[in-house]
Protein backbone atom coordinates (compact mmCIF):
# COMPACT_ATOMS: atom_id res chain seq x y z
CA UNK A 1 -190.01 34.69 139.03
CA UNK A 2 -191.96 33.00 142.26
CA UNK A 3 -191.29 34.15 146.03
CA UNK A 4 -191.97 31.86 148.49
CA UNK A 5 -192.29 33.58 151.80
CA UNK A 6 -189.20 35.97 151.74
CA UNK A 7 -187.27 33.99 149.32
CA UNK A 8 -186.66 34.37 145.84
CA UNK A 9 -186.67 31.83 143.63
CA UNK A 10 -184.44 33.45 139.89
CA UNK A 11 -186.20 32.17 136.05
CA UNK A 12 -182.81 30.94 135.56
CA UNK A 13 -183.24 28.49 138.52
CA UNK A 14 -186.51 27.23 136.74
CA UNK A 15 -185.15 27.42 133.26
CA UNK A 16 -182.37 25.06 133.96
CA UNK A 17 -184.55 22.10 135.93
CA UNK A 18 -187.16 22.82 133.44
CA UNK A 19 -184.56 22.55 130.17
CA UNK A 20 -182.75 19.41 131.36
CA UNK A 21 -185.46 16.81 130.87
CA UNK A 22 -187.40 18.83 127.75
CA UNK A 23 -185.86 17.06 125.01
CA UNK A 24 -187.24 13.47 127.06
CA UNK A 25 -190.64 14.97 126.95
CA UNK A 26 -192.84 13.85 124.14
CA UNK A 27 -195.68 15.20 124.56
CA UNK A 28 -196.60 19.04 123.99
CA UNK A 29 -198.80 18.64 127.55
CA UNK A 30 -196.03 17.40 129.39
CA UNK A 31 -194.23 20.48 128.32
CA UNK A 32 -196.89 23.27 129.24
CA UNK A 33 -194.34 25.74 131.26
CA UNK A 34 -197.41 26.52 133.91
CA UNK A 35 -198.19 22.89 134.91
CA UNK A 36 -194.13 22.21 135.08
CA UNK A 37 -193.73 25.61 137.57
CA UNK A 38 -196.86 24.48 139.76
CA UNK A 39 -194.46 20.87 139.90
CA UNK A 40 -191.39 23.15 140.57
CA UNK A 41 -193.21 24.83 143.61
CA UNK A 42 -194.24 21.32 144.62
CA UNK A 43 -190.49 20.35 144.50
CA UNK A 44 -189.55 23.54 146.19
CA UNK A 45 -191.95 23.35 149.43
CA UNK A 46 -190.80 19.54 149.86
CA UNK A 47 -187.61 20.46 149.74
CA UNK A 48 -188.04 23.49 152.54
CA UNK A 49 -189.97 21.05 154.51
CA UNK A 50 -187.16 19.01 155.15
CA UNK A 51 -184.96 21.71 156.32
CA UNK A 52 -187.39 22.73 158.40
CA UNK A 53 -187.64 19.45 160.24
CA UNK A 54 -184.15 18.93 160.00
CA UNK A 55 -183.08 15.79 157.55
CA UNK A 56 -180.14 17.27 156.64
CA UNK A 57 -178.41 16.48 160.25
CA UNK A 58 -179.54 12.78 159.80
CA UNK A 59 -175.67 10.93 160.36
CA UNK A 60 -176.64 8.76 157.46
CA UNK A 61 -177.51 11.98 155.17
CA UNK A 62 -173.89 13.63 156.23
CA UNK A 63 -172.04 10.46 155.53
CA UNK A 64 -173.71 9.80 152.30
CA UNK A 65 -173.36 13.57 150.91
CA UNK A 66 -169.30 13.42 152.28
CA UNK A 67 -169.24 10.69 150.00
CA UNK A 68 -170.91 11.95 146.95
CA UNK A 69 -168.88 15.32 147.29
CA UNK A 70 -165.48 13.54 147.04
CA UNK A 71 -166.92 11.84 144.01
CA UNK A 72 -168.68 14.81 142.15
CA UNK A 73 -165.10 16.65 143.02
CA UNK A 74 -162.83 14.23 141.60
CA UNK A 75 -163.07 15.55 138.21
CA UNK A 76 -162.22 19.16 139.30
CA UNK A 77 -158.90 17.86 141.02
CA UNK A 78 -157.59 17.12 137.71
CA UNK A 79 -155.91 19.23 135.15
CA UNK A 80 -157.33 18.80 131.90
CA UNK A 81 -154.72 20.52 129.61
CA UNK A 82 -151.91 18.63 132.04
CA UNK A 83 -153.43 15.49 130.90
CA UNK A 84 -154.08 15.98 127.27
CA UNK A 85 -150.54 16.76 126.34
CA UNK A 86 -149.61 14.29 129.15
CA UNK A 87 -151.81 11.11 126.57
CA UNK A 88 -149.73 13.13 123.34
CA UNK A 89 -146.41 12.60 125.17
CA UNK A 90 -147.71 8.92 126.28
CA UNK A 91 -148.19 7.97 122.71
CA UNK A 92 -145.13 9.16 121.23
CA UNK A 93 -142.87 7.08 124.45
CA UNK A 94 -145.34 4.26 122.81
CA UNK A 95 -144.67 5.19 119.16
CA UNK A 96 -140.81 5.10 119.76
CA UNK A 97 -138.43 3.68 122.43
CA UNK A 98 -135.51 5.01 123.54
CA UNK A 99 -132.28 2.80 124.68
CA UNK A 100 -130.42 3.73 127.63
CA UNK A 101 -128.20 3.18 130.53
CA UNK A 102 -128.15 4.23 134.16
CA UNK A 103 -126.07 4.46 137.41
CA UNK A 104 -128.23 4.73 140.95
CA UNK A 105 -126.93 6.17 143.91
CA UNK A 106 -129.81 4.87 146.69
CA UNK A 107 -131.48 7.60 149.04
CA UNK A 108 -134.83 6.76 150.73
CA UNK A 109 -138.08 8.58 150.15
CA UNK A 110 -138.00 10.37 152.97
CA UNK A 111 -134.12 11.22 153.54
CA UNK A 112 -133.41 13.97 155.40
CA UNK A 113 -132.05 17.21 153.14
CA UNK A 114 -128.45 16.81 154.34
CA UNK A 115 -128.51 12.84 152.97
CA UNK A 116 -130.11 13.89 150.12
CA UNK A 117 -126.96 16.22 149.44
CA UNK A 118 -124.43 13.40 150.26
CA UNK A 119 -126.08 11.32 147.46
CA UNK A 120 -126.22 14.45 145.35
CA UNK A 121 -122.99 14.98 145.27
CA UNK A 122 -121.57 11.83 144.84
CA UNK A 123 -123.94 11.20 141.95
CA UNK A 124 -122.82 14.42 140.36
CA UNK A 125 -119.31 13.91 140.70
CA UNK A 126 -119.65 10.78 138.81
CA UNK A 127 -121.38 12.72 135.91
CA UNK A 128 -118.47 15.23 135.92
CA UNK A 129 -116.25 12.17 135.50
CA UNK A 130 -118.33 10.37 132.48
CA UNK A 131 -118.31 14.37 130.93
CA UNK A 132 -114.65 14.49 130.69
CA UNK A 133 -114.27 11.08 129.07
CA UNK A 134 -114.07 8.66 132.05
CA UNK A 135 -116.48 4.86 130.40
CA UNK A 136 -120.10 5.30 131.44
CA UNK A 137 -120.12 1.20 131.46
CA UNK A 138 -117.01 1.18 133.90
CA UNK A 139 -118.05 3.47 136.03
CA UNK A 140 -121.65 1.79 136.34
CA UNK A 141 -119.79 -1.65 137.42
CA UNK A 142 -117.62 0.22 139.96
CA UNK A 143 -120.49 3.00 141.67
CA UNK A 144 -123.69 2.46 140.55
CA UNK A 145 -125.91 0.97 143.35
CA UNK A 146 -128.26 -0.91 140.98
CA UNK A 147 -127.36 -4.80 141.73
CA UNK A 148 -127.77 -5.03 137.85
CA UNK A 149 -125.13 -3.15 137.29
CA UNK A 150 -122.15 -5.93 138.59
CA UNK A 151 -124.26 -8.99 138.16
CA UNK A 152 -124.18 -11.89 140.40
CA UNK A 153 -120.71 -14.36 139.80
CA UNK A 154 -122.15 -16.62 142.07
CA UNK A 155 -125.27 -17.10 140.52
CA UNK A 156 -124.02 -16.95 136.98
CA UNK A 157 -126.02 -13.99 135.75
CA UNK A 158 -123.23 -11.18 133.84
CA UNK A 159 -123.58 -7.65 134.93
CA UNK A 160 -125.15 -5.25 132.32
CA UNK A 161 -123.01 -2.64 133.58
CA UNK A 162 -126.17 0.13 133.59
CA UNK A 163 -127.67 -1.00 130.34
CA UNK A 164 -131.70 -1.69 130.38
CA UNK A 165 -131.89 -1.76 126.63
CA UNK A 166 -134.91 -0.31 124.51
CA UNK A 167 -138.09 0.40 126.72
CA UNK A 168 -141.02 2.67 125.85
CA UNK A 169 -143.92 4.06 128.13
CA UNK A 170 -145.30 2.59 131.21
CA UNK A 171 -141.85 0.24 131.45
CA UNK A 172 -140.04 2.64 134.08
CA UNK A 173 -141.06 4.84 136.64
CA UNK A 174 -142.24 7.75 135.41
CA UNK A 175 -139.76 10.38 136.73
CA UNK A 176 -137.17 7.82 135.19
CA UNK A 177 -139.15 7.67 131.38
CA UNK A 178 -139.69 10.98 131.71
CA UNK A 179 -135.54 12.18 131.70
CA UNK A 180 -135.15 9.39 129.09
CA UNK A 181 -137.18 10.76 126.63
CA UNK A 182 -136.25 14.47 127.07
CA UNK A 183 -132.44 13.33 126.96
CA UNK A 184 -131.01 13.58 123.64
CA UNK A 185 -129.30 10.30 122.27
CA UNK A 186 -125.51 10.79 123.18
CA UNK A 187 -126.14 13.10 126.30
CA UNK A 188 -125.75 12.43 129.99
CA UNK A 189 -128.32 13.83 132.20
CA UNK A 190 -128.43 15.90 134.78
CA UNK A 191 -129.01 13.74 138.39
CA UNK A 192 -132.71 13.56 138.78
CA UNK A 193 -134.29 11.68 141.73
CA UNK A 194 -136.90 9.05 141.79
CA UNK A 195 -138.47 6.83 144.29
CA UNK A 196 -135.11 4.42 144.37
CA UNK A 197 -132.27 7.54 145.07
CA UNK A 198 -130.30 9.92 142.18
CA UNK A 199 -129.81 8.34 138.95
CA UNK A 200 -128.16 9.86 135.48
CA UNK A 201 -128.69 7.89 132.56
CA UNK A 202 -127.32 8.11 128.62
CA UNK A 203 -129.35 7.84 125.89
CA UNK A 204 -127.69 5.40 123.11
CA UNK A 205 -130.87 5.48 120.87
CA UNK A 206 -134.25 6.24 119.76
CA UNK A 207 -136.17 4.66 117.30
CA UNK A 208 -139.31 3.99 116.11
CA UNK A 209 -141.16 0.70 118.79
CA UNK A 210 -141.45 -2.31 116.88
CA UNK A 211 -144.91 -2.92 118.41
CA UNK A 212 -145.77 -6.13 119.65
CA UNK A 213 -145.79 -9.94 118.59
CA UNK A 214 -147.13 -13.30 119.78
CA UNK A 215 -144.35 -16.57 119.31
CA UNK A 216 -143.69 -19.30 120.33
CA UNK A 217 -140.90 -21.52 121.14
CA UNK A 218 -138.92 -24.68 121.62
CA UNK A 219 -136.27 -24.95 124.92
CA UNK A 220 -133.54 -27.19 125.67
CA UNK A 221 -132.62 -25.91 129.31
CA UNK A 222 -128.55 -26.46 128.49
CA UNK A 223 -125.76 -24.79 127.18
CA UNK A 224 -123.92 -27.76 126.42
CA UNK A 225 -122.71 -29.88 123.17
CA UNK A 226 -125.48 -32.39 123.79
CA UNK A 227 -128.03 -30.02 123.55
CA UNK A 228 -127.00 -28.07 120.82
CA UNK A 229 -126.96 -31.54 119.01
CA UNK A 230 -130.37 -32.41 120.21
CA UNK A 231 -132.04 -28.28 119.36
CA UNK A 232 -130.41 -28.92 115.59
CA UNK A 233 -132.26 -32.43 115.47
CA UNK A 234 -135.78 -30.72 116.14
CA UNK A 235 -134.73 -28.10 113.81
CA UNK A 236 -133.87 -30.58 111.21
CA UNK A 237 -137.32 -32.43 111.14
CA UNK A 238 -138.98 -28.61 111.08
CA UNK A 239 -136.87 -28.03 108.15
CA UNK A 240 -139.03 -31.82 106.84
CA UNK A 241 -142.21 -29.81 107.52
CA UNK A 242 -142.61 -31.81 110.98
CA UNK A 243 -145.62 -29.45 113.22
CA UNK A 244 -143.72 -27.05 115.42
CA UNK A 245 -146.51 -27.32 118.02
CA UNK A 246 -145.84 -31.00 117.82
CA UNK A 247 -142.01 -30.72 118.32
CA UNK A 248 -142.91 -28.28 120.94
CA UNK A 249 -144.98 -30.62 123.03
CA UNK A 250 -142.59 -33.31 122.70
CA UNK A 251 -139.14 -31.38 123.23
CA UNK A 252 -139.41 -28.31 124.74
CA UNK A 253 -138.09 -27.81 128.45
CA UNK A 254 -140.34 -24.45 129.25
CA UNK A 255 -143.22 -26.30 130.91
CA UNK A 256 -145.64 -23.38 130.88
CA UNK A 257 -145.73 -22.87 127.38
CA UNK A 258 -144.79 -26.48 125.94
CA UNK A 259 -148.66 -27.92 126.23
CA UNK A 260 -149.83 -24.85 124.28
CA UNK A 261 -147.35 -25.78 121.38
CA UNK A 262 -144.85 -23.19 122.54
CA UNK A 263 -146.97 -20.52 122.95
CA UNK A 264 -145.91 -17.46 125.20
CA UNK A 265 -147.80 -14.45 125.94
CA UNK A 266 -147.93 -11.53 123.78
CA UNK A 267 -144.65 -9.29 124.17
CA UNK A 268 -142.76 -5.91 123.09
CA UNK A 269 -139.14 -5.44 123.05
CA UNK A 270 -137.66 -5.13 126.97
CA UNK A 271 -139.32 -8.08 128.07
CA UNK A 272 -137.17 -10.71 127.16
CA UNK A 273 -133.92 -11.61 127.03
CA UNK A 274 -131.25 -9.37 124.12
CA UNK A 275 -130.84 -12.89 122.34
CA UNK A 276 -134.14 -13.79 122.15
CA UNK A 277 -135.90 -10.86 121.73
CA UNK A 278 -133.46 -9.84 118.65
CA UNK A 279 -134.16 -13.56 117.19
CA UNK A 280 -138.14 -12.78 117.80
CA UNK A 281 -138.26 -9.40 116.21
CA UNK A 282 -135.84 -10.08 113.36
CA UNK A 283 -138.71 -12.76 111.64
CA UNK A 284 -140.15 -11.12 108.87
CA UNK A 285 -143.31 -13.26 107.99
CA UNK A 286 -145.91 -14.74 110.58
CA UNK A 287 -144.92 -18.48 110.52
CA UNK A 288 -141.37 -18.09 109.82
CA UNK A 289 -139.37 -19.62 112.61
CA UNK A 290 -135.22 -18.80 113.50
CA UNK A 291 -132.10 -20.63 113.96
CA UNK A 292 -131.40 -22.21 116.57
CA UNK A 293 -129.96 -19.37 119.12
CA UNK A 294 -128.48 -19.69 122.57
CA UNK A 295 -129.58 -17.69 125.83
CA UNK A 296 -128.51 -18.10 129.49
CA UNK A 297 -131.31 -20.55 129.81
CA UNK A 298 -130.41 -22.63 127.17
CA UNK A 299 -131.21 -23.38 123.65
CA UNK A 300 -134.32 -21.55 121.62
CA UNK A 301 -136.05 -21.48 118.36
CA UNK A 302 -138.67 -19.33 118.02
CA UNK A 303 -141.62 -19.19 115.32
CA UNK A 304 -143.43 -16.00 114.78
CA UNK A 305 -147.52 -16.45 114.97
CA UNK A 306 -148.62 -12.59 114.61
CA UNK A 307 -147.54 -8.97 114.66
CA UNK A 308 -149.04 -6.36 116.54
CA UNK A 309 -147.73 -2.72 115.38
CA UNK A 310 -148.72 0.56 116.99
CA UNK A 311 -151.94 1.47 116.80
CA UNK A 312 -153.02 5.19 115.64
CA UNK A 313 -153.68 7.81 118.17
CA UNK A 314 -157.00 7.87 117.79
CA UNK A 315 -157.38 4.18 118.02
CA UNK A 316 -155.31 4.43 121.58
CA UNK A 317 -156.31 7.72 122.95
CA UNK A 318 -159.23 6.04 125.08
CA UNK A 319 -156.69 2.99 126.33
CA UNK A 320 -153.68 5.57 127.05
CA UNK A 321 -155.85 7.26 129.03
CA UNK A 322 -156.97 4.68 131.56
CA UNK A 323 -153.36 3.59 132.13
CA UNK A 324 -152.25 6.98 132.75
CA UNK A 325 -155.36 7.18 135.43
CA UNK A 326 -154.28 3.98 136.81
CA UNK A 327 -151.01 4.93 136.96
CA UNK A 328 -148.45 7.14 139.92
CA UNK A 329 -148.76 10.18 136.92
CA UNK A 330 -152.48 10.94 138.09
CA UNK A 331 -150.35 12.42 141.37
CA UNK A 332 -148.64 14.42 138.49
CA UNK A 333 -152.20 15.76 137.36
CA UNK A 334 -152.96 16.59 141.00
CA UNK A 335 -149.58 17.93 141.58
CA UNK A 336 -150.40 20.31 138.63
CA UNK A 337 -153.35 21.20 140.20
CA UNK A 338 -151.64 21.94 143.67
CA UNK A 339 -149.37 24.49 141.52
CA UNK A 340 -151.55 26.81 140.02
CA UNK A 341 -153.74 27.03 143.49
CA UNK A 342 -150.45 28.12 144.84
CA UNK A 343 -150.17 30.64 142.16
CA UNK A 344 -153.63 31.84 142.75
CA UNK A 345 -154.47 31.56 146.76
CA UNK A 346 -152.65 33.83 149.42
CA UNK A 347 -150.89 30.95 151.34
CA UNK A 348 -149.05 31.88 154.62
CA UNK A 349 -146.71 30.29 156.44
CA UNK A 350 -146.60 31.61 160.27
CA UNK A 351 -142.67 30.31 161.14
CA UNK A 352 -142.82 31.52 164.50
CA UNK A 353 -145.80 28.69 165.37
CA UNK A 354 -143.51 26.52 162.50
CA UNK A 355 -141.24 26.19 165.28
CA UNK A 356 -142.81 23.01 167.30
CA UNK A 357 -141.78 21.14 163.57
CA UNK A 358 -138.30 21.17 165.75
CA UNK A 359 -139.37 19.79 168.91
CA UNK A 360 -138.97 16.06 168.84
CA UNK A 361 -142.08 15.18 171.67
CA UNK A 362 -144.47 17.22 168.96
CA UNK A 363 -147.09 14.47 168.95
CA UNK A 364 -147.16 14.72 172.69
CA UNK A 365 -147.56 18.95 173.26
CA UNK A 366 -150.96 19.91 174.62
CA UNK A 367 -154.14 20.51 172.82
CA UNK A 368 -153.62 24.20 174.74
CA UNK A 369 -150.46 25.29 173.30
CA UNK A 370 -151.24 24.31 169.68
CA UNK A 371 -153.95 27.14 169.31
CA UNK A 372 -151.64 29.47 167.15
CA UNK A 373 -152.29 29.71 163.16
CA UNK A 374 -149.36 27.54 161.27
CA UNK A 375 -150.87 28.13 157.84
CA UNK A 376 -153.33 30.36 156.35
CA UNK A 377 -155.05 29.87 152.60
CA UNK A 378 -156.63 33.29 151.90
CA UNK A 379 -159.11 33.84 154.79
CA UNK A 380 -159.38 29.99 156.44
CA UNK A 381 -156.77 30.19 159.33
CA UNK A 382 -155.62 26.68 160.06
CA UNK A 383 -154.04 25.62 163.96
CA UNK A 384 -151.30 23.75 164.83
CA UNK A 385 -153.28 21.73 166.07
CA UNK A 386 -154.78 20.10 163.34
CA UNK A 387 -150.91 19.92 161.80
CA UNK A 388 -150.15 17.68 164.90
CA UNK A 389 -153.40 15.65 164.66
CA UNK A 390 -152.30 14.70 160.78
CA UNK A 391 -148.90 13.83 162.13
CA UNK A 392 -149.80 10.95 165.02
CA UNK A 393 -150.63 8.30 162.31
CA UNK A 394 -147.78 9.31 159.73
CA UNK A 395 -144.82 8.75 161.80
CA UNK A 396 -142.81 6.96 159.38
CA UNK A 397 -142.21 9.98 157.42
CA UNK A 398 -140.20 13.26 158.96
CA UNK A 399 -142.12 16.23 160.45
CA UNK A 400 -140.65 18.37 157.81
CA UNK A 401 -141.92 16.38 154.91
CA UNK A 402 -145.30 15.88 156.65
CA UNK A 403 -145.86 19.52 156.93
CA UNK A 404 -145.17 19.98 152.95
CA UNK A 405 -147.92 17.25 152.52
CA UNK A 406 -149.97 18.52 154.82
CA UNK A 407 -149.93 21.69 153.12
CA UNK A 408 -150.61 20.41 150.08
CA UNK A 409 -153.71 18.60 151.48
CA UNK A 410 -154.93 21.89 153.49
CA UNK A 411 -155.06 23.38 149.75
CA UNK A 412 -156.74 21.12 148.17
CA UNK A 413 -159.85 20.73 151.03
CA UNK A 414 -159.82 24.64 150.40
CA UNK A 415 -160.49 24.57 147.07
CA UNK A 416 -162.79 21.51 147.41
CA UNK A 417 -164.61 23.14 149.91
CA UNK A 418 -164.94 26.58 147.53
CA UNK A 419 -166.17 24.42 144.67
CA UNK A 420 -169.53 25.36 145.40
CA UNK A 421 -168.66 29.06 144.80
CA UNK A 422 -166.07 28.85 141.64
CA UNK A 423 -167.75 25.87 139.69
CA UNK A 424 -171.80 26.96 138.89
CA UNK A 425 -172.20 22.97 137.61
CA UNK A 426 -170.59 21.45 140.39
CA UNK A 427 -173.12 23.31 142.65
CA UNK A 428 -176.25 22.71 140.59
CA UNK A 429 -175.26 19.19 140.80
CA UNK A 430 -174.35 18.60 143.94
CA UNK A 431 -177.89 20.89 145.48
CA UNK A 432 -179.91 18.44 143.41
CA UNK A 433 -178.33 15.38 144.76
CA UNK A 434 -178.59 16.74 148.41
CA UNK A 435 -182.38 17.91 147.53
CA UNK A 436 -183.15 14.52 146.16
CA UNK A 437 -181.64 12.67 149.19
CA UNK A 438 -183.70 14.67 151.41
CA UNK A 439 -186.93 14.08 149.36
CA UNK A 440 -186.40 10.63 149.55
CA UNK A 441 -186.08 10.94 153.08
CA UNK A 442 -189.00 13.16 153.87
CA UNK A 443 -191.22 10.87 151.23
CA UNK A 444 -190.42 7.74 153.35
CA UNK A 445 -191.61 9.50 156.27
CA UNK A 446 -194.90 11.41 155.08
CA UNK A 447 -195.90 9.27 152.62
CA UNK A 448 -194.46 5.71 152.01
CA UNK A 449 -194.03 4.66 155.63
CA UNK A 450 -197.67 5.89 156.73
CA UNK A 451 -199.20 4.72 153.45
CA UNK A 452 -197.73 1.38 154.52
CA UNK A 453 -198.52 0.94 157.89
CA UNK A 454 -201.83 2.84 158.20
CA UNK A 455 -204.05 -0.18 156.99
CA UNK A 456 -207.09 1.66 158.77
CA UNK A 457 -206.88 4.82 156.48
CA UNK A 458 -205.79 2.25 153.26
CA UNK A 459 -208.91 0.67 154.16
CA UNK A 460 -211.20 3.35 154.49
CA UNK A 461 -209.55 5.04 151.32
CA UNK A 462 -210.56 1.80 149.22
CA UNK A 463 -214.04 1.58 150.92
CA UNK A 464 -214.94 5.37 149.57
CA UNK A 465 -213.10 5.08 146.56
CA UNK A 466 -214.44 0.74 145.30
CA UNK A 467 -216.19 2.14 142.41
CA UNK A 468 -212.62 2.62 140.72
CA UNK A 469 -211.44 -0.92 141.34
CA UNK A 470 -212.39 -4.34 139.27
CA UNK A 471 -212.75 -5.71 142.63
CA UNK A 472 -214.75 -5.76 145.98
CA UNK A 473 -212.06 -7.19 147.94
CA UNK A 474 -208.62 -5.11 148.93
CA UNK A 475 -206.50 -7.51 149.19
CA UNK A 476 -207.11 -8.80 145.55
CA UNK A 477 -206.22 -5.05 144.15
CA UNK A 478 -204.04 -3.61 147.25
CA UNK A 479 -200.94 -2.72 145.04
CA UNK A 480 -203.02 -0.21 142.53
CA UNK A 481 -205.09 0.98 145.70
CA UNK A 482 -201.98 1.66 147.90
CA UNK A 483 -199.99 3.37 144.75
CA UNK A 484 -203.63 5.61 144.16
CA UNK A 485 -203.45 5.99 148.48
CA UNK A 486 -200.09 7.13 148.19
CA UNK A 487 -200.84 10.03 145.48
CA UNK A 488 -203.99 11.30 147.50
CA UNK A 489 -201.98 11.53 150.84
CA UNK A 490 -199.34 13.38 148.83
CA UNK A 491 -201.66 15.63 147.42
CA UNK A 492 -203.53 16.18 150.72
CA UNK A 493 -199.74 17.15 151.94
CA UNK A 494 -199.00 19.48 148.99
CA UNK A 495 -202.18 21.24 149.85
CA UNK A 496 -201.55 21.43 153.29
CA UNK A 497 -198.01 22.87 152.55
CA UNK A 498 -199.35 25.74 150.05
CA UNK A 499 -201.27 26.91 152.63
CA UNK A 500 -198.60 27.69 154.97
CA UNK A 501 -197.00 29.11 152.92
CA UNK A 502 -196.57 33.18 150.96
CA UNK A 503 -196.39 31.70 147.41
CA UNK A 504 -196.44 34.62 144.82
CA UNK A 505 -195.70 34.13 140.56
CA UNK A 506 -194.56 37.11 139.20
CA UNK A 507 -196.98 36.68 135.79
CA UNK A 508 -195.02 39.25 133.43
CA UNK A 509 -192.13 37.15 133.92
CA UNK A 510 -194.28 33.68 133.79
CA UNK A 511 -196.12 35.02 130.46
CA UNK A 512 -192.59 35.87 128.85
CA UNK A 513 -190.98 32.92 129.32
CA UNK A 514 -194.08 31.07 128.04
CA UNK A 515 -194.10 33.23 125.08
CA UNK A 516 -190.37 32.32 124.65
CA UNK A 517 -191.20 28.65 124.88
CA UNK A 518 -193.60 29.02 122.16
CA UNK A 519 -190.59 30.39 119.22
């Protein structure tokens, strides 16, 4: 549609600038296709301009792009499907809980493979011992490496010998939630690994969550005869219609919640003790209020003040979904991501130039011997060089998991980098942005800073032009002059740009897409 100088400039380029502020417009001038195409070229010279002069390898103009393409890529670096199921699955591990117990065997993060195995092993011989009858419970007490598990005599707290009880989403790790849920109620898993070592776990139950509630309570911090007498007096003058948030105040041992009239914060099952939290959920009614009950901490009752149940999807879709971003399974998301670019790229592993992963002074080889490709993606070739360089910072990890990470990374910058060529929107957006931070830079320079400091050529603008101005005296109207100085110099500059410049509008296409404006 327009050449400017060798270059051609499509109808679809115009179209879409022109299209995405038409329905803003409301005037039928405003929206004349020839005056908008004359603003187009404008837009187009400026922007050649500052190529021309350079802007774009302005440090602040490369730092503020780098920072603007990591945001405008974001987006991309997530998989959409992977994350729509992964808010259905969220919601139903909210919907329901799922009771189970566990035995750990501990490996670090970054074992090496042959301690992985040990752990492994031993984990899976213990399954092959629940399988063929052996007590999950005893076996948790005498293997499992979850303190939990045994308890602390000393201390007085009892073992729970692997059980954790009811607990829906966002209450475990997520590799851990993840085999609870898929495990059906009676089975043993598999060993799976999380962040901790190898667990298995058994699923006892799954039922529907009981939601949420808000209580409060009364504690006498004793398990004795004394204070079981003294818990049935303050439930005896509640049963005379005494104020609970009185009684509270006056009695109660819990000093956090006692001046709010017993109030604790809003809860779900797996957050309190078994004792209390079966007391808590088991009142029907909002003000009813329970027995007295005993815990390890002492003496309880408990008054109901409101009931929270699950909200519906649609109501929690929005919520679900900003946990889940704030949450380790967004690595799951990019994970996915990593998977199918493995599927799709040509990635080659050179394991000849692999073999400096076994020298143990790797951080320390020269910058000359570290020339050889360690990893290609399709047609970028990458050194292992850089491999080292990503290593010197990271050495709390081992080379060999480093390299799988740093692989993973190398994939991602690919496709990052390709963006521009695979995703049409992501480079529309991202050209405008760099276009508009290079106008704004070339504006400051041609126009704003010499309109600003050039009080000579403000003056003498204001002197030819006074007849325009409700005043004789600059500095009384110096704000509308220097806006109406700033437009002429820009003009001047337009001017001065269209003439050095080929500028050519093909008119068939002009006077079709006029006519096609006019439907």
């Amino acid at each position: 549609m327009i050449t400017i100088n060798k270059e051609k400039i499509s109808v679809a380029d115009f179209k879409r600038v022109y299209e995405k502020n038409l329905d803003a417009i409301d005037n039928e001038e405003a929206k004349d296709v020839t005056k908008n195409l004359d603003l187009y070229i404008n837009y187009l010279l400026k922007v050649k301009e500052a190529y021309k002069i350079k802007l774009d390898t302005l440090p602040s103009y490369k730092r503020e792009i780098a920072t603007y393409k990591n945001q405008l890529a974001a987006p991309y670096l997530q998989d959409t499907s992977f994350i729509a199921d992964l808010v259905k699955d969220i919601y139903f591990r909210t919907k329901n809980e799922v009771k189970a117990k566990h035995i750990l065997i501990r490996t670090s993060k970054d074992a090496m493979p042959k301690d992985t195995l040990v752990a492994y092993n031993k984990i899976l011989d213990i399954r092959n011992r629940i399988v063929n009858g052996e007590s999950f419970e005893k076996l948790a007490v005498e293997t499992s490496e979850d303190r939990s598990a045994k308890g602390d005599a000393k201390r007085g707290i009892p073992g729970n010998k692997g059980n954790l009880g009811y607990f829906k989403a966002f209450q475990m790790v997520s590799s851990f939630e993840d085999v609870a849920f898929a495990t059906k109620v009676g089975d043993v898993s598999m060993p799976f690994r999380s962040q901790y070592g190898y667990h298995i776990l058994k699923v006892d139950d799954l039922r529907p969550s009981k939601g949420e509630i808000e209580a409060a309570h009364i504690l006498i911090k004793d398990t004795t005869n004394a204070s079981k007498i003294k818990i049935d007096e303050v439930y005896n003058r509640l049963q005379n219609n005494e104020s609970f948030e009185k009684l509270a105040n006056l009695f109660s041992d819990d000093i956090g919640s006692k001046g709010r009239g017993g109030k604790l914060n809003r809860f779900g099952t797996g957050r309190m003790v078994k004792e209390f939290e079966d007391a808590a959920f088991s009142l029907k009614n909002v003000g009813d209020y329970s027995k007295p009950f005993k815990t390890r901490f002492g003496w309880h009752i408990v008054k109901l003040l409101r009931k929270h149940p699950i909200k519906s999807f649609a109501e929690m879709e929005t919520e679900l979904r900003k946990k889940i971003k704030r949450s380790s399974r967004m690595q799951m998301s990019e994970k996915a991501i990593i998977n199918k670019l493995k599927a799709t790229y040509k990635i080659v592993e050179n394991e000849k130039a692999k073999q400096i992963l076994n020298q143990k002074n790797i951080r320390s080889l020269s910058k000359d011997s570290l020339q050889n490709t360690i990893l290609s993606i399709n047609d970028k070739k990458i050194t292992q060089e850089k491999f080292v360089d990503y290593t010197k910072n990271r050495r709390h990890k081992p080379i060999f998991v480093l390299f799988e990470m740093f692989k993973e990374k190398e994939i991602l910058a690919y496709y990052k980098e390709n963006l521009i060529k695979t995703e049409p929107e992501y480079a529309n957006t991202l050209k405008e942005y760099e276009d508009g931070l290079l106008l704004f830079e070339l504006m400051q320079q041609k126009i704003w800073n010499k309109s600003s400091k050039d009080s000579l050529g403000l003056k003498s603008y204001f002197d030819k032009n006074k007849a325009n101005y409700n005043s004789n005296e600059l500095k009384t109207v110096k704000g509308e002059v220097m806006n109406d100085y700033q437009n002429y110099l820009e003009e001047k500059w337009i001017a001065d740009l269209r003439k050095k410049n080929k500028i050519k509008i093909h008119k068939k296409q002009l006077k079709k897409l006029i006519n096609y404006y006019k439907d």
